[in-house]
N, C-alpha and C. Protein backbone atom coordinates (compact mmCIF):
# COMPACT_ATOMS: atom_id res chain seq x y z
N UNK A 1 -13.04 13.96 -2.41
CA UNK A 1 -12.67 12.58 -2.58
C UNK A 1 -13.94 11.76 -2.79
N UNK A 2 -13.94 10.22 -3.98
CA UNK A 2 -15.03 9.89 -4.07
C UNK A 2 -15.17 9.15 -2.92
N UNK A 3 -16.82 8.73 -2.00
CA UNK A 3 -16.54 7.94 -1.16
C UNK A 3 -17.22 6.74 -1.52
N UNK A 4 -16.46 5.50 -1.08
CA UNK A 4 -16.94 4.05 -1.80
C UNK A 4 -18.46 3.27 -1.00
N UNK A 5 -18.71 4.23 0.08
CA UNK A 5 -20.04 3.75 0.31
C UNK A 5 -21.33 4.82 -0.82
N UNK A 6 -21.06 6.41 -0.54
CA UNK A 6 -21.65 6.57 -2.03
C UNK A 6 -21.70 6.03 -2.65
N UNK A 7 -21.03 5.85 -3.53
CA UNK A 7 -21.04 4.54 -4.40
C UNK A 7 -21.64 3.41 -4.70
N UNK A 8 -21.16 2.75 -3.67
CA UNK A 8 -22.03 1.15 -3.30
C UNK A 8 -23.82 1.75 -3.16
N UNK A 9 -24.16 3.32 -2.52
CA UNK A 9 -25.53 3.25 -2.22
C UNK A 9 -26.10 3.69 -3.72
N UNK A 10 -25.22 4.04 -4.12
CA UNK A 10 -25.78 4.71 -5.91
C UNK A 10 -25.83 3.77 -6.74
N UNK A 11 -25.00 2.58 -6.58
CA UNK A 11 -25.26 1.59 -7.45
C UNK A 11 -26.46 1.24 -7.27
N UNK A 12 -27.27 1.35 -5.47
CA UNK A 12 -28.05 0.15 -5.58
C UNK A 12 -29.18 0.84 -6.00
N UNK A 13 -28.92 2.35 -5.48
CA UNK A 13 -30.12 3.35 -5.81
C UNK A 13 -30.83 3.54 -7.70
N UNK A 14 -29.82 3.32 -8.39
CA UNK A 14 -29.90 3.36 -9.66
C UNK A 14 -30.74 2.04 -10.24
N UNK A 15 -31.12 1.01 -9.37
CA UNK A 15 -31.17 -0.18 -9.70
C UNK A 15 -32.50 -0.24 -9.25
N UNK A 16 -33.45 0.30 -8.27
CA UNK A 16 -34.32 0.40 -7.98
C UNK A 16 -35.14 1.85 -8.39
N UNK A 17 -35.80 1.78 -9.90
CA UNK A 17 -36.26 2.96 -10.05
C UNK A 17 -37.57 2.91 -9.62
N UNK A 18 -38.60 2.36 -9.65
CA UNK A 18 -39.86 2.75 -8.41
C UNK A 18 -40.22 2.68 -9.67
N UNK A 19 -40.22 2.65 -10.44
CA UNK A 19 -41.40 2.44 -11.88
C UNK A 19 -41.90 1.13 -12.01
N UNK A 20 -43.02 1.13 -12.71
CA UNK A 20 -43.18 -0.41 -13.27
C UNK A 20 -42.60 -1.11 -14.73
N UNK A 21 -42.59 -2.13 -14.56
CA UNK A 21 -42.19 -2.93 -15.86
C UNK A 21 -40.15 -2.73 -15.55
N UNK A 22 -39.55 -3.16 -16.56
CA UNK A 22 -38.40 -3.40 -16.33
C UNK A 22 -37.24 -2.65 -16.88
N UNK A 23 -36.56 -2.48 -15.84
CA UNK A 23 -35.15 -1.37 -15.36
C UNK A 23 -34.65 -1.86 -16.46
N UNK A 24 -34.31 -0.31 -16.98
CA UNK A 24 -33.85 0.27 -18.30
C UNK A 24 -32.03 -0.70 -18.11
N UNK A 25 -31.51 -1.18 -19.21
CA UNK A 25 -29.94 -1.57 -19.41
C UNK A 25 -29.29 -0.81 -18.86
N UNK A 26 -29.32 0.75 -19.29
CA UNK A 26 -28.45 1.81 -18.81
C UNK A 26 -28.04 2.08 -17.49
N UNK A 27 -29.04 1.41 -16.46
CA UNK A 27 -29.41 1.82 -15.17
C UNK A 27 -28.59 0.39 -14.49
N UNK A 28 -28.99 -0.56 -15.00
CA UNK A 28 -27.55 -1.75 -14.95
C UNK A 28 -26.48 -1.78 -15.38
N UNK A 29 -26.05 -0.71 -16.67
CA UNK A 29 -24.79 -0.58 -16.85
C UNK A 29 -23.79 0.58 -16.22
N UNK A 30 -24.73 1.23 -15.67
CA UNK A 30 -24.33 2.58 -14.39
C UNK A 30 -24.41 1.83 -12.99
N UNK A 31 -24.58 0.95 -12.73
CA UNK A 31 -24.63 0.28 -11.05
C UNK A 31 -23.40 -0.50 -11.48
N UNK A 32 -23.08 -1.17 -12.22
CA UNK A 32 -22.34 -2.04 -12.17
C UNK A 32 -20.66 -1.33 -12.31
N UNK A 33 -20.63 -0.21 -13.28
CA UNK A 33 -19.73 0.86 -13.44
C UNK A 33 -19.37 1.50 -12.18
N UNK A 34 -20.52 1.59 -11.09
CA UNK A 34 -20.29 2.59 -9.83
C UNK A 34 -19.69 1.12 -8.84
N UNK A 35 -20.19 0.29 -8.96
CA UNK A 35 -19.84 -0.80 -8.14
C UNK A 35 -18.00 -0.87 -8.12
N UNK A 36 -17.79 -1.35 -9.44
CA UNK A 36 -16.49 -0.87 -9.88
C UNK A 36 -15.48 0.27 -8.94
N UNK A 37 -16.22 1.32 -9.66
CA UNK A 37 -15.72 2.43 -8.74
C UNK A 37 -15.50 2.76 -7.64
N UNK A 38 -16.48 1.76 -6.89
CA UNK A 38 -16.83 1.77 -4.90
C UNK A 38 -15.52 1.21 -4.76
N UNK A 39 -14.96 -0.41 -5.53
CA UNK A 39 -13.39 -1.00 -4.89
C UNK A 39 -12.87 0.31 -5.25
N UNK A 40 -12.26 0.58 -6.91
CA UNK A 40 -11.52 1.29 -7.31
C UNK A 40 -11.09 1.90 -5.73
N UNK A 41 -11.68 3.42 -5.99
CA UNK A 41 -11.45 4.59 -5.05
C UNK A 41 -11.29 3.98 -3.66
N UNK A 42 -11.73 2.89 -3.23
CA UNK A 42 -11.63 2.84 -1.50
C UNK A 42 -11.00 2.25 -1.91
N UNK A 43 -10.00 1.49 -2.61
CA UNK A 43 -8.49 1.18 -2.25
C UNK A 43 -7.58 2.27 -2.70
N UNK A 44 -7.76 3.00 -3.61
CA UNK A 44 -6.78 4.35 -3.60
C UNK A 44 -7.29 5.61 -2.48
N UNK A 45 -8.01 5.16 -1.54
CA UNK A 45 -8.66 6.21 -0.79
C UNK A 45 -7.24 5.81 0.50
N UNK A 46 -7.74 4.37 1.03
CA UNK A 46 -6.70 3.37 2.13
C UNK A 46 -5.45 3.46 1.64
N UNK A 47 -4.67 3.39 0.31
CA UNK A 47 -3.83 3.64 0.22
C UNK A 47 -2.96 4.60 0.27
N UNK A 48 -4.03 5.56 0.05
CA UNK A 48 -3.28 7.56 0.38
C UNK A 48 -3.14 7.68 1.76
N UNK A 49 -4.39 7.08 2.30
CA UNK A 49 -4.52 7.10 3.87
C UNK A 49 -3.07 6.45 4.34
N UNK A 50 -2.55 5.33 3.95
CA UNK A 50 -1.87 4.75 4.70
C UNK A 50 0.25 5.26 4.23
N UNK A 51 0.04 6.11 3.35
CA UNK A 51 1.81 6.64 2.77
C UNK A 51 1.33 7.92 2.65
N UNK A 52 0.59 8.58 2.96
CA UNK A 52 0.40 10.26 3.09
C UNK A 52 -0.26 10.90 4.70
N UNK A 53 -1.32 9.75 5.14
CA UNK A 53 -2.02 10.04 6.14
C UNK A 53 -3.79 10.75 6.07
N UNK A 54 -4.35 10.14 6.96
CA UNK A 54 -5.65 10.64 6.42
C UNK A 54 -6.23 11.84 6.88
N UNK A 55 -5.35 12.26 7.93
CA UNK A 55 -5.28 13.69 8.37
C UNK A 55 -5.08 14.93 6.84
N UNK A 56 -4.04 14.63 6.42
CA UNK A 56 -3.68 14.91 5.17
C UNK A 56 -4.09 14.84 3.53
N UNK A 57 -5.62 14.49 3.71
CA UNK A 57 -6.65 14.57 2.53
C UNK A 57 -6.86 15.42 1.58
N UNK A 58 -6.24 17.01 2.25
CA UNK A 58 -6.65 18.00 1.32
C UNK A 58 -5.60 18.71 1.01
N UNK A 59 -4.48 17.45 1.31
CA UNK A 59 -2.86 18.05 0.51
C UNK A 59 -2.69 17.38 -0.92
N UNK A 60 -1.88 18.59 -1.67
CA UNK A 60 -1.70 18.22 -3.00
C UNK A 60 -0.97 16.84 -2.64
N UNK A 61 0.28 16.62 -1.50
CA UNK A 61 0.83 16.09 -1.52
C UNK A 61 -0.12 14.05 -1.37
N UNK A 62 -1.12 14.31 -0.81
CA UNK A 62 -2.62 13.28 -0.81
C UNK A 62 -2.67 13.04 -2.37
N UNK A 63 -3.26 14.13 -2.88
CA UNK A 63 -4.06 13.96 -4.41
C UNK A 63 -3.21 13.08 -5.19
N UNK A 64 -1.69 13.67 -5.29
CA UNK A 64 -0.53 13.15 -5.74
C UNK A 64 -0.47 11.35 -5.79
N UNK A 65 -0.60 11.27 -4.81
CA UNK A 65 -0.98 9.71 -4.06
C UNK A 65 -1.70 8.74 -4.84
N UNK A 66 -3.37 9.78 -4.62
CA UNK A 66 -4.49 9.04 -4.50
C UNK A 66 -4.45 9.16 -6.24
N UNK A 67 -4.33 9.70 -7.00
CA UNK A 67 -4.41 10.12 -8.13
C UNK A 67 -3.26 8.72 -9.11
N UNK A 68 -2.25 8.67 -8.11
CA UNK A 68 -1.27 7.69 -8.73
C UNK A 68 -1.24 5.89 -8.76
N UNK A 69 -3.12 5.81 -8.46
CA UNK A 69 -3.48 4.91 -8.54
C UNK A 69 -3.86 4.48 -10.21
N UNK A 70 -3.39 3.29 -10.51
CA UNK A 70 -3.49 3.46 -11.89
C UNK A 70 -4.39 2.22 -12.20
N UNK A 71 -5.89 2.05 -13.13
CA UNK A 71 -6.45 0.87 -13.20
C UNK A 71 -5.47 -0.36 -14.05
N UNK A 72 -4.96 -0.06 -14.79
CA UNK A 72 -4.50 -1.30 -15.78
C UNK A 72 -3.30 -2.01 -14.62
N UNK A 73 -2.57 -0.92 -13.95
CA UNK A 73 -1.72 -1.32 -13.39
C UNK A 73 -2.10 -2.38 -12.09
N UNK A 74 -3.21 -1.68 -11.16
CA UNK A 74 -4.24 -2.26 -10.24
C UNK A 74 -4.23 -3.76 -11.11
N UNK A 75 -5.15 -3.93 -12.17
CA UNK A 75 -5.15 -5.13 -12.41
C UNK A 75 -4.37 -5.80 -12.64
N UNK A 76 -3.31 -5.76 -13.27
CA UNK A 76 -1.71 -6.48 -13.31
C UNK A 76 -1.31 -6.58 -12.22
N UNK A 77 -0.92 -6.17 -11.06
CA UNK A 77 -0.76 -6.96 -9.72
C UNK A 77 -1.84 -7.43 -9.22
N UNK A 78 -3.30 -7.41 -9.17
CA UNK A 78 -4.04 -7.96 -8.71
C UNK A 78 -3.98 -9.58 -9.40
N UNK A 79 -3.62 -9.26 -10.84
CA UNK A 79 -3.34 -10.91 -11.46
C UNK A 79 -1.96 -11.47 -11.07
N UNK A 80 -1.29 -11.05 -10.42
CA UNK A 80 0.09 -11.61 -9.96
C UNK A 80 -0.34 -12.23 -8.75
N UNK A 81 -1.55 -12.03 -7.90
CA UNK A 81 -2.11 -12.58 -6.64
C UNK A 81 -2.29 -13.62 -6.78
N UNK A 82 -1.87 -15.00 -6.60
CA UNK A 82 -2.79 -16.20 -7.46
C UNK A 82 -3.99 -16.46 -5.94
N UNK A 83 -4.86 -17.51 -6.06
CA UNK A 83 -5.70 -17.65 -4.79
C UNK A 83 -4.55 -17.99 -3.61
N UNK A 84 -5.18 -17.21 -2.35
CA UNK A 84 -4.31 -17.65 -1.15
C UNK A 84 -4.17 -19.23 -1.13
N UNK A 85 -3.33 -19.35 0.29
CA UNK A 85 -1.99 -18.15 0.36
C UNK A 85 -1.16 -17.92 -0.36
N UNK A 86 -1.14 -16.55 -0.86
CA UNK A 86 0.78 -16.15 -1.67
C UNK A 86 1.06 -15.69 -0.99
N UNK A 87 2.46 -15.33 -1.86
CA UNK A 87 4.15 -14.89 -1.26
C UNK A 87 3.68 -13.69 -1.74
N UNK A 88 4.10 -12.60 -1.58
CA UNK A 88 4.57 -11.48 -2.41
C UNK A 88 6.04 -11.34 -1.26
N UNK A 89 7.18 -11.22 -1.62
CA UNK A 89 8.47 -10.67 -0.92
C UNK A 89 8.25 -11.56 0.35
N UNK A 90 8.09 -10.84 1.85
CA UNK A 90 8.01 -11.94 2.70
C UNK A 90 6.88 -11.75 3.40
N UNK A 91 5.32 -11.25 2.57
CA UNK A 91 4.30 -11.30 2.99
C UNK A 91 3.56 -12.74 2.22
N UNK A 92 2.97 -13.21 3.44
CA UNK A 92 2.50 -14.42 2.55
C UNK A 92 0.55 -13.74 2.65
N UNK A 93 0.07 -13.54 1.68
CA UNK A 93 -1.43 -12.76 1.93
C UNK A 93 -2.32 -14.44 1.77
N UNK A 94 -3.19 -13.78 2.54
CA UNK A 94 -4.14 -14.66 3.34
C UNK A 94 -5.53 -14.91 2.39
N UNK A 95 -6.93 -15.07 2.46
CA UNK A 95 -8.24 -15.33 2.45
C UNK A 95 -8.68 -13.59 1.71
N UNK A 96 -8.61 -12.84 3.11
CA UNK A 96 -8.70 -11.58 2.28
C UNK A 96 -8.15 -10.98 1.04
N UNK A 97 -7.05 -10.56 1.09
CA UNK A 97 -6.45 -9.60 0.25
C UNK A 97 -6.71 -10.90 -1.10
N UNK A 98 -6.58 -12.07 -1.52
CA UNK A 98 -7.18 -12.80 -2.29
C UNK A 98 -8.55 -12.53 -2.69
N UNK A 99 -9.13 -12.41 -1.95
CA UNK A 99 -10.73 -12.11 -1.95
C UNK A 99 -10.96 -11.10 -3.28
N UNK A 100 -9.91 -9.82 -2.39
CA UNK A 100 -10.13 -8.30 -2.50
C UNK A 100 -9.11 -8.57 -4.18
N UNK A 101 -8.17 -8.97 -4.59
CA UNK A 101 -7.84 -9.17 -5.94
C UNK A 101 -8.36 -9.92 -6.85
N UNK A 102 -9.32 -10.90 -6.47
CA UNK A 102 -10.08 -11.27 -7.66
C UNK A 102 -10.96 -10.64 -7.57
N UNK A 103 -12.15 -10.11 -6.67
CA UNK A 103 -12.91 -9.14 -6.93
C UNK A 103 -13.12 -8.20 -7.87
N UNK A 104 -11.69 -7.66 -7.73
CA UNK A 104 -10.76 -6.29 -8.28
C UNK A 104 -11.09 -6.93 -9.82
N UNK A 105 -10.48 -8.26 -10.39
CA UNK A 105 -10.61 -8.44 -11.69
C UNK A 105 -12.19 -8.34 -12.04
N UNK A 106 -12.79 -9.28 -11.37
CA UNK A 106 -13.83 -9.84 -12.17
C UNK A 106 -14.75 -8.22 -12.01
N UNK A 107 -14.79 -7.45 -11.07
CA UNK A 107 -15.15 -5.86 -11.31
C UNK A 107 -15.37 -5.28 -12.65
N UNK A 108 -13.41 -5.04 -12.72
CA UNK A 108 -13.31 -4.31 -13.83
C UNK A 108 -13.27 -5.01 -14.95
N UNK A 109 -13.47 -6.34 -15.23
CA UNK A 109 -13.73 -6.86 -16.91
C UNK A 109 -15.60 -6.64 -16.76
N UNK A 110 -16.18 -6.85 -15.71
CA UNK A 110 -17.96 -6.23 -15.67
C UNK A 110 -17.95 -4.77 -15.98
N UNK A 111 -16.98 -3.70 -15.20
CA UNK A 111 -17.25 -2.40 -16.57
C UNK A 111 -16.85 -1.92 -17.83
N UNK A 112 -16.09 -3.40 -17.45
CA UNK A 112 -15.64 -3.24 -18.86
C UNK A 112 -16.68 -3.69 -20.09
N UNK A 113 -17.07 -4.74 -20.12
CA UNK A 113 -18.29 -5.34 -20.50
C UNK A 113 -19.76 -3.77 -20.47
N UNK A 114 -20.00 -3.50 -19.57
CA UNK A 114 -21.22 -2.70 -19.06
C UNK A 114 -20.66 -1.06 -19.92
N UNK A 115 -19.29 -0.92 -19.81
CA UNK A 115 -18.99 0.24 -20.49
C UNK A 115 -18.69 0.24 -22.04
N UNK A 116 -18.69 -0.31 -22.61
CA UNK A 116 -18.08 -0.90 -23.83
C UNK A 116 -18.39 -1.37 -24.79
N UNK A 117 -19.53 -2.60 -24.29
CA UNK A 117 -20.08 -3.75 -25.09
C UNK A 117 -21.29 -3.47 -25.15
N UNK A 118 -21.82 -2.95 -26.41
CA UNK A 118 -23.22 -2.47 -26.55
C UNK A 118 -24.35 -3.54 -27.02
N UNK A 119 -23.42 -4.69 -26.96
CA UNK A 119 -24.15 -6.14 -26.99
C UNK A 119 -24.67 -7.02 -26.16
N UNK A 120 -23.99 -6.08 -24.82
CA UNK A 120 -24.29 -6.72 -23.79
C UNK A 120 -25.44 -6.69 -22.96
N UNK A 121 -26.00 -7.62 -22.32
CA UNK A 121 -27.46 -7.27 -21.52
C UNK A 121 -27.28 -7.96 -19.99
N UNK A 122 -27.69 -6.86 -19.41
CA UNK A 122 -27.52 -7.70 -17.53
C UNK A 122 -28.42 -7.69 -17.19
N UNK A 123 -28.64 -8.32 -16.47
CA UNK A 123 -29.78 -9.25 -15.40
C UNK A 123 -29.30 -7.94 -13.92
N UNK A 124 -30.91 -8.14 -13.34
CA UNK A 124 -30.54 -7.46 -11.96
C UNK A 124 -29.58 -8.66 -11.22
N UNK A 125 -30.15 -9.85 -11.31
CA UNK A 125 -29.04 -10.45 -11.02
C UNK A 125 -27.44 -10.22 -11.03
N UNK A 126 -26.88 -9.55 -12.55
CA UNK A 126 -25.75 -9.64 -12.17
C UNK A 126 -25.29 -8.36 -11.59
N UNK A 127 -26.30 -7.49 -11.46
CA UNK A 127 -25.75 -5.80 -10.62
C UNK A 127 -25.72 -5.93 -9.51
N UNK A 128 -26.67 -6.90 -8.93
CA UNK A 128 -26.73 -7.22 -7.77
C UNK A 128 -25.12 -7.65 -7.13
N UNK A 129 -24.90 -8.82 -8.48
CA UNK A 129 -23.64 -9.94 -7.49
C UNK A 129 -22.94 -8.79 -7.87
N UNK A 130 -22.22 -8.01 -8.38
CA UNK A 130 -21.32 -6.75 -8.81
C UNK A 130 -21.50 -6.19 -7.51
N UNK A 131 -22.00 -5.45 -6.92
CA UNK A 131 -22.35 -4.79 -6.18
C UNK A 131 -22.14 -5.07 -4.52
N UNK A 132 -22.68 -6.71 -4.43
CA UNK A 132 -22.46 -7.40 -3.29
C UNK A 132 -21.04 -7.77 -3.23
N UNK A 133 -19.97 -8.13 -4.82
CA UNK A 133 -18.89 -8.55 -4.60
C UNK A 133 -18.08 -7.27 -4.06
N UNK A 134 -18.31 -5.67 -4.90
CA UNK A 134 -17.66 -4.32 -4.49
C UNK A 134 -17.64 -4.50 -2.87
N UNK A 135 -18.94 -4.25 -1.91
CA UNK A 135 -19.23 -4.44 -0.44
C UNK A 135 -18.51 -5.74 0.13
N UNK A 136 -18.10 -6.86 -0.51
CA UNK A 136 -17.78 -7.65 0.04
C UNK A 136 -15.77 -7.08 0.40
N UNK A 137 -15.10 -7.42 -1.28
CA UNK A 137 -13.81 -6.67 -0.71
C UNK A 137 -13.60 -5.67 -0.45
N UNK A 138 -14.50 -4.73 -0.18
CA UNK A 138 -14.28 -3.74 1.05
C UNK A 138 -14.40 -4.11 2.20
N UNK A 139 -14.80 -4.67 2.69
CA UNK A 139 -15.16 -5.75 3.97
C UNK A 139 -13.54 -6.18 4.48
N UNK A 140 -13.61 -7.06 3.17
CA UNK A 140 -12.09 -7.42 3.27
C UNK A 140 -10.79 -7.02 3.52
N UNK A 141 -10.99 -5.89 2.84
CA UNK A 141 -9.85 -4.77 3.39
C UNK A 141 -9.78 -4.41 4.94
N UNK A 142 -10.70 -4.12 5.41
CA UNK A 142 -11.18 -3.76 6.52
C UNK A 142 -10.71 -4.98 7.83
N UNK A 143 -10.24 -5.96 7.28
CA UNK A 143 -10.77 -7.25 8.14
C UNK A 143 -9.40 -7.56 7.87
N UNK A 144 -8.91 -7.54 6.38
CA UNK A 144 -7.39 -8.30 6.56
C UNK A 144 -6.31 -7.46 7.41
N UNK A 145 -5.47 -8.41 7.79
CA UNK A 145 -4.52 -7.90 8.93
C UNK A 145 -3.55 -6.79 8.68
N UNK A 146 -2.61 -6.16 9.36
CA UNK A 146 -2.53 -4.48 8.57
C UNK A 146 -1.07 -5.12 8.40
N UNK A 147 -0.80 -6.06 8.36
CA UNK A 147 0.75 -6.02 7.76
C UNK A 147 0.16 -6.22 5.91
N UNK A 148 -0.14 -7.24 5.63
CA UNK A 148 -0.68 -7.94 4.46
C UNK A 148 -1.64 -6.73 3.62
N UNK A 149 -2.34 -5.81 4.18
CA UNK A 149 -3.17 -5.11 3.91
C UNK A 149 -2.35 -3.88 3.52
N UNK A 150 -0.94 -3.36 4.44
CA UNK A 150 -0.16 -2.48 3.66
C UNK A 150 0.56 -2.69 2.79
N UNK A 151 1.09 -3.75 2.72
CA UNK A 151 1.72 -4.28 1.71
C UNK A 151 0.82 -4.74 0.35
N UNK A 152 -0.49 -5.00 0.38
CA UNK A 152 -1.29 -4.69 -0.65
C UNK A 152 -1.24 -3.55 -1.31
N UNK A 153 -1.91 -3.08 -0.93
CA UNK A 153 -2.31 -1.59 -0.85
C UNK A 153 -0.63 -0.81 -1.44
N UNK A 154 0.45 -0.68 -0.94
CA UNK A 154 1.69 -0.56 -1.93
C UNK A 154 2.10 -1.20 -2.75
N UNK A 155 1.87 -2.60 -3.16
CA UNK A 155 2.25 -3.57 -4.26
C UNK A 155 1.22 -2.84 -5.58
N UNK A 156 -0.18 -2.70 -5.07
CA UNK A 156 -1.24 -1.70 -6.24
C UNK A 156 -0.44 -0.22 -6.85
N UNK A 157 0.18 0.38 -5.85
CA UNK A 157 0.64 1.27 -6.56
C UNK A 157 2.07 1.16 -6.54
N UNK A 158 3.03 0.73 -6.26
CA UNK A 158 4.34 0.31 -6.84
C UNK A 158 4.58 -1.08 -7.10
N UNK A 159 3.84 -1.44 -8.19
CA UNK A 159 3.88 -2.67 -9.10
C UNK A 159 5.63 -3.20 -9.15
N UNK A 160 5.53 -4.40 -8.55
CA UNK A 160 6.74 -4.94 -8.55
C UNK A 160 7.13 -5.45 -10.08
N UNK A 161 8.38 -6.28 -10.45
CA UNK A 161 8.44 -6.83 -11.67
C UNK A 161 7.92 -8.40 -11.41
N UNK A 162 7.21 -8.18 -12.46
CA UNK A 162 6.59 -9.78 -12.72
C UNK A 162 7.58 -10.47 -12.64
């Protein structure tokens, strides 16, 4: 399983090459891609954890799960979040799980940009805020309350109708 602090430390590791003069694009467009990846996977990591069990990691019946996390879909309910507080059904989500869905966007249109757009040029600046925003809604997850937080975490992978 990938783990989202790997991640978060590879982004930052990639970003600091110990050379002189100035960090190659590629090396900002791979931190910002792994940053990405740090939410990605630690919310399909919490979410297997929480409808399979985390005892249960190295069951097909897990992979099944964790695997049935889907990005386009992730972002289509993450844009159904508007800023707290919302409704979803009769969870009203709070500060966090808000946090943790715009994050989620503005993430993946940065690898998207960093993967894609060969026009594009980043600043350590912006691998940095990428990176600090990934660590931040993980934070968030961690912190929002576990009714709101399971019901996240299942709204990502059984996308209600708009």
């Amino acid at each position: 399983m990938t783990d989202s602090t790997q991640l978060l430390a590879h982004a930052r590791s990639i970003i600091r090459t110990g050379r002189r003069g100035a960090t190659p694009q590629i090396n900002f467009r791979r931190a910002i891609s792994a940053a990405y990846y740090a939410l990605f996977h630690g919310l399909a990591s919490e979410g297997a954890d929480l409808m399979v069990g985390r005892a249960s990691r190295r069951t097909a019946r897990y992979l099944l799960v964790y695997r049935s996390y889907d990005h386009g879909a992730m972002l289509g309910a993450c844009r159904q979040i508007p800023a707290p507080p919302s409704r979803l059904g009769l969870t009203q989500f709070g500060q966090e799980v808000g946090s943790i869905a715009t994050a989620f966007i503005n993430l993946q249109t940065q690898r998207h940009r960093a993967d894609y757009d060969p026009t594009v040029s980043f600043k350590r600046s912006d691998v940095e805020l990428s990176i600090g925003l990934a660590s931040a809604a993980l934070d968030a997850l961690r912190r929002a309350p576990s009714t709101e937080r399971e019901v996240f975490l299942t709204f990502l992978l059984l996308r209600g109708r708009e």
